[in-house]
C-alpha atoms as a PDB file:
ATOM      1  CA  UNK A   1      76.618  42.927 -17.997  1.00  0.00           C
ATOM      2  CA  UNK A   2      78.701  41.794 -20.884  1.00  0.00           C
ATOM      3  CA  UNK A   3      77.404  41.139 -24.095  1.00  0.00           C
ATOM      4  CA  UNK A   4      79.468  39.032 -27.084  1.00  0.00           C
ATOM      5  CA  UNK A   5      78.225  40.165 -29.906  1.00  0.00           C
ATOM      6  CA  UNK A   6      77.432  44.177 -31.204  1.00  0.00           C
ATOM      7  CA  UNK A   7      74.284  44.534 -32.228  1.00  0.00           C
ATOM      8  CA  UNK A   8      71.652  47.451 -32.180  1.00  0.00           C
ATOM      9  CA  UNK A   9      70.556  48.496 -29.218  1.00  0.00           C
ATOM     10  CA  UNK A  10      73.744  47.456 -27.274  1.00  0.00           C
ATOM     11  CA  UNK A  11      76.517  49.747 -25.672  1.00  0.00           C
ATOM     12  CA  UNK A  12      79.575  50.313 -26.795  1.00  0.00           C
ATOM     13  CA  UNK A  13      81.924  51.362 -24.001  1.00  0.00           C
ATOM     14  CA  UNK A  14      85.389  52.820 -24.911  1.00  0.00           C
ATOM     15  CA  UNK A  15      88.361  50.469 -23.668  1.00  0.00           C
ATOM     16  CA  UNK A  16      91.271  53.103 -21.617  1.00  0.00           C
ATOM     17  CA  UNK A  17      93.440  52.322 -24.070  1.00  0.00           C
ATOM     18  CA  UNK A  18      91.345  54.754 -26.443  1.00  0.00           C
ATOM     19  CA  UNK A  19      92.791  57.888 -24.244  1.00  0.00           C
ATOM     20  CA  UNK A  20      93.818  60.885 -26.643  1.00  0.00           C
ATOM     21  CA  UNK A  21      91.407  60.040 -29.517  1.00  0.00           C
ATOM     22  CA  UNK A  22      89.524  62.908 -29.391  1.00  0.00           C
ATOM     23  CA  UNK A  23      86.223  61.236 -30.762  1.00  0.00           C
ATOM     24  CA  UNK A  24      85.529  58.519 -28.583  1.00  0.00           C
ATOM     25  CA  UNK A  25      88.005  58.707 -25.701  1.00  0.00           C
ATOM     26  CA  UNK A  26      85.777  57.817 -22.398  1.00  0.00           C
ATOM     27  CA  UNK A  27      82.706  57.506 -25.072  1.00  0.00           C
ATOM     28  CA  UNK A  28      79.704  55.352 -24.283  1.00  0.00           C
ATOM     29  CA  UNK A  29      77.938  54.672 -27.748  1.00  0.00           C
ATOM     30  CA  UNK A  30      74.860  53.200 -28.242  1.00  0.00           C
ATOM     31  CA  UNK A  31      74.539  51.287 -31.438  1.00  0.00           C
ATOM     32  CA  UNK A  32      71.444  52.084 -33.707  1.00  0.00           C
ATOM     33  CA  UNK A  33      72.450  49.682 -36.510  1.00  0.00           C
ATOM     34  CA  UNK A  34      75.354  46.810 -36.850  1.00  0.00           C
ATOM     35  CA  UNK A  35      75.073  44.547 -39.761  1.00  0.00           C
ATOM     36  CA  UNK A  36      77.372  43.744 -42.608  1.00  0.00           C
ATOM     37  CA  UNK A  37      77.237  46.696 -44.275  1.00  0.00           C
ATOM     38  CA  UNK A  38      78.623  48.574 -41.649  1.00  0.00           C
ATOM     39  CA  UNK A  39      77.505  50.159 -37.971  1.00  0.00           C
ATOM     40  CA  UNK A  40      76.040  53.324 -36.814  1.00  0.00           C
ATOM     41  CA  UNK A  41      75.887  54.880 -33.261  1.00  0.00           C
ATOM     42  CA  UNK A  42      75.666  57.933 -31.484  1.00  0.00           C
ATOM     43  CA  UNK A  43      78.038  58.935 -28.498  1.00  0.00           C
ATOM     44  CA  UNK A  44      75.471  59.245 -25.247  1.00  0.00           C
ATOM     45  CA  UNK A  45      77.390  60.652 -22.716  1.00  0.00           C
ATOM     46  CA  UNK A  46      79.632  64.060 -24.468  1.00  0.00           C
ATOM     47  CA  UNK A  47      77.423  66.955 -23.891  1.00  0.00           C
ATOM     48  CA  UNK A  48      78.332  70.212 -26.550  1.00  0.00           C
ATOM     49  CA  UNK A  49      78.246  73.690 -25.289  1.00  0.00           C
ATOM     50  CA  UNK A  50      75.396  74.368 -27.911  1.00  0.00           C
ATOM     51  CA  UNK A  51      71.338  73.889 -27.074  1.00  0.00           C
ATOM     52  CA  UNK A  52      68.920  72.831 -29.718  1.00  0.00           C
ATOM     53  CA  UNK A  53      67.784  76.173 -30.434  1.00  0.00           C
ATOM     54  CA  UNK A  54      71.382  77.259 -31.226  1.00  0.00           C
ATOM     55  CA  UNK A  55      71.156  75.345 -34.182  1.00  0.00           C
ATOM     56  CA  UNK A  56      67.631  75.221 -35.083  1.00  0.00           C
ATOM     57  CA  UNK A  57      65.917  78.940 -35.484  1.00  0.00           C
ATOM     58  CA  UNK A  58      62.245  77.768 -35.048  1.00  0.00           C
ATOM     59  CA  UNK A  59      62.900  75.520 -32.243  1.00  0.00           C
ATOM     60  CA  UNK A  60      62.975  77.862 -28.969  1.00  0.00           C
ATOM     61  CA  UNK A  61      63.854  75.354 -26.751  1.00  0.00           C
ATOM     62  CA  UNK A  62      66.530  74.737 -24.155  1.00  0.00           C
ATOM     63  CA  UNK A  63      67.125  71.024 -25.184  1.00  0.00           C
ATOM     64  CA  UNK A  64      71.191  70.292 -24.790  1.00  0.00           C
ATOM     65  CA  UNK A  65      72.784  68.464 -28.252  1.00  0.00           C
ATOM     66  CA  UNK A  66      75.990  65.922 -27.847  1.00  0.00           C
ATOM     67  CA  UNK A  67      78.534  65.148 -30.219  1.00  0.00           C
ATOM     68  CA  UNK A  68      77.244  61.954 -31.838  1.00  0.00           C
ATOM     69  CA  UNK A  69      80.580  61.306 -33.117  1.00  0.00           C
ATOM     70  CA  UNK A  70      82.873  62.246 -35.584  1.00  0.00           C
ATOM     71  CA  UNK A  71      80.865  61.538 -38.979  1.00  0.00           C
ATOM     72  CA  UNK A  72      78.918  64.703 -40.531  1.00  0.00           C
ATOM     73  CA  UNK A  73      79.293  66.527 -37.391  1.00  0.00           C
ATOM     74  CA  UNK A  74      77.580  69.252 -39.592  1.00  0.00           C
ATOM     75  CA  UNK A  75      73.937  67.110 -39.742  1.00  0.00           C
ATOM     76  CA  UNK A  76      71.461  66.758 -36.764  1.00  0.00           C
ATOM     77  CA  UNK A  77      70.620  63.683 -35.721  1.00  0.00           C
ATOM     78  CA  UNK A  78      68.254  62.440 -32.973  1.00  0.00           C
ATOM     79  CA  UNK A  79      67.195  59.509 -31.155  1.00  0.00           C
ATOM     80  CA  UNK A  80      63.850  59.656 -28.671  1.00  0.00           C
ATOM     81  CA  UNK A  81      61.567  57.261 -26.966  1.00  0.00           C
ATOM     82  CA  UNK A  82      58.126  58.716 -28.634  1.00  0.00           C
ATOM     83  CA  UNK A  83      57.126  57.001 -31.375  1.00  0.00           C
ATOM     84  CA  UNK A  84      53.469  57.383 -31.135  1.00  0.00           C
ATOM     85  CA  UNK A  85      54.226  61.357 -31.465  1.00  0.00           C
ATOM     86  CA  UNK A  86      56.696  61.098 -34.216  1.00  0.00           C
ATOM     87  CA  UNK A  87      56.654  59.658 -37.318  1.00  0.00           C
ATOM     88  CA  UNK A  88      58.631  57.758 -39.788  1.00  0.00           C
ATOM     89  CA  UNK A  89      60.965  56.799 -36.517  1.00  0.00           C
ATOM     90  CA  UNK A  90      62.917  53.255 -36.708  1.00  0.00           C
ATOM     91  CA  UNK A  91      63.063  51.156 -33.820  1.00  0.00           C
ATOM     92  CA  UNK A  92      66.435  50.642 -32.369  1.00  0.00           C
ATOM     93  CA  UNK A  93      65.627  48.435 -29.546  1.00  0.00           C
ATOM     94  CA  UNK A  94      64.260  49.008 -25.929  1.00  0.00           C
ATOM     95  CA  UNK A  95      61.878  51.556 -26.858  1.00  0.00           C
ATOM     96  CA  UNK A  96      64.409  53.487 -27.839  1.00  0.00           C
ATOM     97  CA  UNK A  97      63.702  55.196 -31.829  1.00  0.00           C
ATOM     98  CA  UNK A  98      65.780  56.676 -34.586  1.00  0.00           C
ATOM     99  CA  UNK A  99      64.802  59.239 -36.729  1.00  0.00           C
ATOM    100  CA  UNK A 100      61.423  60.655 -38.087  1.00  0.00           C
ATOM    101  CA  UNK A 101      59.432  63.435 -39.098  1.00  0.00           C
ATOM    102  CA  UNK A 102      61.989  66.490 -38.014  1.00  0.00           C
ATOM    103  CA  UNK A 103      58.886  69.318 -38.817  1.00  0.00           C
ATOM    104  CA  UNK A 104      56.568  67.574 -36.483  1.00  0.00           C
ATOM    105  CA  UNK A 105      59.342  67.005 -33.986  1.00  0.00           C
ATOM    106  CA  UNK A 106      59.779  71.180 -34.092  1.00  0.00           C
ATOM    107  CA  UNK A 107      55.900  71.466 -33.791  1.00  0.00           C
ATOM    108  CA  UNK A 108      56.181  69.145 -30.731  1.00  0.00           C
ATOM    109  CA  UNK A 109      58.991  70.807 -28.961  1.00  0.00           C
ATOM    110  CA  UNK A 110      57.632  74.689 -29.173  1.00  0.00           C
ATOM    111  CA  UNK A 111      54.213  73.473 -27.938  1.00  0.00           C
ATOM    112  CA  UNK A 112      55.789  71.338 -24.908  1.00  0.00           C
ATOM    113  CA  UNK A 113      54.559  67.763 -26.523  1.00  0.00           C
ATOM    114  CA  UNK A 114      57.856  66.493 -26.099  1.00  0.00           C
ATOM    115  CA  UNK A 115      60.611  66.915 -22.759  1.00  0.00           C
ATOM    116  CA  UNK A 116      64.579  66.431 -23.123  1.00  0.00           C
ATOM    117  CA  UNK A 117      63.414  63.471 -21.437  1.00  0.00           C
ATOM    118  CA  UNK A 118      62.169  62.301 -24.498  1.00  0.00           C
ATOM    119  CA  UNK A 119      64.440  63.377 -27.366  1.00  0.00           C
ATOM    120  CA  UNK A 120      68.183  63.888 -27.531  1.00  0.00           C
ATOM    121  CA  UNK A 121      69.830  65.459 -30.586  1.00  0.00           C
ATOM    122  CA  UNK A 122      73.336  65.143 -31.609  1.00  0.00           C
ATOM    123  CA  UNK A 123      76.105  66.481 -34.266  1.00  0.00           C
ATOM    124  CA  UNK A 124      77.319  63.906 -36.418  1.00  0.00           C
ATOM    125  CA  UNK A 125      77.479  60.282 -35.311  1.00  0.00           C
ATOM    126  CA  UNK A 126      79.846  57.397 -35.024  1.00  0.00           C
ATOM    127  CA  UNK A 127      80.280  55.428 -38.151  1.00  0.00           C
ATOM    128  CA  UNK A 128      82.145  52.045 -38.785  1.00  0.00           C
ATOM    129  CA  UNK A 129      82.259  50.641 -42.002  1.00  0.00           C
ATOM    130  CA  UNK A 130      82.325  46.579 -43.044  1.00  0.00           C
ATOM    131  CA  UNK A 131      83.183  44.874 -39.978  1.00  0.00           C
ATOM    132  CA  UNK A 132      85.476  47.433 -38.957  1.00  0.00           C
ATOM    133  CA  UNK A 133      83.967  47.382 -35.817  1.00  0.00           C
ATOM    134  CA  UNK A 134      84.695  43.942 -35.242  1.00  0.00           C
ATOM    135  CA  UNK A 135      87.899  44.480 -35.931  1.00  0.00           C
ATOM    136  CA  UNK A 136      88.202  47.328 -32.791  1.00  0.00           C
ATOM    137  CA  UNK A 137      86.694  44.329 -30.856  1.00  0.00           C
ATOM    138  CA  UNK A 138      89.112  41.952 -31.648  1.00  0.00           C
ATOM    139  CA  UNK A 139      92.193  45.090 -30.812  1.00  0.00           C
ATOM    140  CA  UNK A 140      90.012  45.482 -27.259  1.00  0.00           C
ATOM    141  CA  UNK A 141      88.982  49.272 -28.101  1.00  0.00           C
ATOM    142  CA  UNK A 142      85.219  48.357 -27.080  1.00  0.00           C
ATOM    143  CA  UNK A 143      83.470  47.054 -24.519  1.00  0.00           C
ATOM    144  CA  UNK A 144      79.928  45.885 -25.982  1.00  0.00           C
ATOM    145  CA  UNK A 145      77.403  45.540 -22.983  1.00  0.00           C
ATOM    146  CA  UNK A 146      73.577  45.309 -22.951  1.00  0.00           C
ATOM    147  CA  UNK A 147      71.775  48.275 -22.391  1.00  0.00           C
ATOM    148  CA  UNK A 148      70.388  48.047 -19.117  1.00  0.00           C
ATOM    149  CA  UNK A 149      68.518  50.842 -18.893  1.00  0.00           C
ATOM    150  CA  UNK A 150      66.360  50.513 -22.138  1.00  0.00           C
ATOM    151  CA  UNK A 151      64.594  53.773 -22.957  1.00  0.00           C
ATOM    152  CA  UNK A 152      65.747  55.186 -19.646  1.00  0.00           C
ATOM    153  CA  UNK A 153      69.026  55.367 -20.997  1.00  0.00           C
ATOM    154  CA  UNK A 154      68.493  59.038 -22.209  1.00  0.00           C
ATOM    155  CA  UNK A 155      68.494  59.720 -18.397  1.00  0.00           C
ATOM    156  CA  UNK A 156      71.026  57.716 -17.693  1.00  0.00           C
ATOM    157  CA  UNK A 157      73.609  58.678 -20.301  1.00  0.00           C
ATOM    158  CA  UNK A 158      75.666  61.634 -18.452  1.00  0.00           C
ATOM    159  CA  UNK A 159      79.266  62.821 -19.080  1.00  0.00           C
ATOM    160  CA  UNK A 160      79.386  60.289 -15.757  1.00  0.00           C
ATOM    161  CA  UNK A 161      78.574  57.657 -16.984  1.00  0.00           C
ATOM    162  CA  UNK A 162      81.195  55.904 -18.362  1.00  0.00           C
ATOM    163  CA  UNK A 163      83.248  56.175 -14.740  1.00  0.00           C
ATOM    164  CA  UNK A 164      80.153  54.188 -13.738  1.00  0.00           C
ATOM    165  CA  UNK A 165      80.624  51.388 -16.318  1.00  0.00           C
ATOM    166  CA  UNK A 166      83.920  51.326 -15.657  1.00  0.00           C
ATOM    167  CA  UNK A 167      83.508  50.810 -11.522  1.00  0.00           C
ATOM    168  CA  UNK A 168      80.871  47.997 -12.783  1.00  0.00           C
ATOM    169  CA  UNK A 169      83.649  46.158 -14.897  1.00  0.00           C
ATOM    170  CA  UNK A 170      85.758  46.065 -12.143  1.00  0.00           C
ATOM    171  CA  UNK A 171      89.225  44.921 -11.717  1.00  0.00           C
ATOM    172  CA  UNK A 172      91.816  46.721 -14.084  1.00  0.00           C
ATOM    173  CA  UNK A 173      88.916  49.123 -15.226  1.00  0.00           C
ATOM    174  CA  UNK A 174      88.129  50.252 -11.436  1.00  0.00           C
ATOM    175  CA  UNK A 175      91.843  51.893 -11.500  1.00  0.00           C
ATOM    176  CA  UNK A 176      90.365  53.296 -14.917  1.00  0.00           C
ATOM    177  CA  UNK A 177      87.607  55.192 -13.564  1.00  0.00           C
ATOM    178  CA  UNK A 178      89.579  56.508 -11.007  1.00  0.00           C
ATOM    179  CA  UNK A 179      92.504  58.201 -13.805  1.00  0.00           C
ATOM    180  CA  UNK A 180      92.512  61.549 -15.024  1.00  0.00           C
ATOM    181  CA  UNK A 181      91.163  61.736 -18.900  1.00  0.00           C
ATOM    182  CA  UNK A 182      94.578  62.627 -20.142  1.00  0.00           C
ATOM    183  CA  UNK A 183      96.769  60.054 -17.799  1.00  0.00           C
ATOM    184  CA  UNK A 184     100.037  62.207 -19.395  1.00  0.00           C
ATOM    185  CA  UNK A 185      98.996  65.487 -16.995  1.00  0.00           C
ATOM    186  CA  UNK A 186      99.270  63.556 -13.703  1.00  0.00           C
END
């Protein structure tokens, strides 16, 4: 389940001892670019109380967005596993896709081309510059593991699931997943 090294495509699971950072506490991310100029990655699993069409007028859809992280929590941002449908998208690994052609993704939604299955859209996104991520590895803030579920991970990434990578780790981390989020109100 472990992996050694972040790279795109992998999860990021937030170490305990990130409780009270408002960002990332409990936070699975899934990294959509590492390299030496910096990383990029979207939190999966932190559902906002706002739906796609909230935010998007000609979208009349139902789709739920997450907070991506705490960079330009004021842009849209989306990942989705339908590449053949939408274009100028970027690989991340899995079958799992970055970007693309927002207009056609609009088009898509309001003529049912494309389930929540599919897409997921997120405010802002988690940003690390220069091998600043390395250095939260080397403090123990993240776990990196692969990402088992490849582009089933949309499905898979619920506000539950990191309790369920935490039960996985085992040992220390299985009294984790049992704690309240803020340990200080028990």
């Amino acid at each position: 389940m472990h992996a050694t090294d972040p790279q795109k495509g992998k999860l990021l699971i937030a170490e305990p001892s990130l409780t009270g950072d408002l960002s990332f506490n409990r936070s699975i991310v899934l990294l959509a670019e590492h390299n030496t100029d910096g990383s990029v990655g979207f939190i999966l699993n932190k559902p906002l109380e706002y739906n796609i069409s909230d935010l998007v007028d000609d979208i009349s859809a139902n789709f739920e967005v997450y907070n991506g992280g705490p960079v330009e929590q004021d842009n849209l941002y989306f990942i989705h596993k339908v590449p053949h449908l939408i274009e100028d998208s970027v690989e991340i690994s899995n079958g799992i896709y970055w970007g693309g052609n927002f207009e056609k993704i609009v088009s898509l939604i309001n003529n049912n081309k494309i389930s929540k299955e599919d897409i997921r859209f997120f405010l802002g996104y988690s940003g690390w510059d220069s091998f600043q991520l390395d250095d939260e590895l080397s403090s123990k803030s993240w776990i990196v593991i692969n990402n088992e579920h490849k582009s089933d991970i949309l499905q898979h990434a619920t506000p539950a699931l990191w309790k369920e990578k935490m039960t996985q780790l085992g040992g220390d981390y299985l009294l984790w997943s049992n704690a309240p989020e803020d340990p200080a109100l028990n």
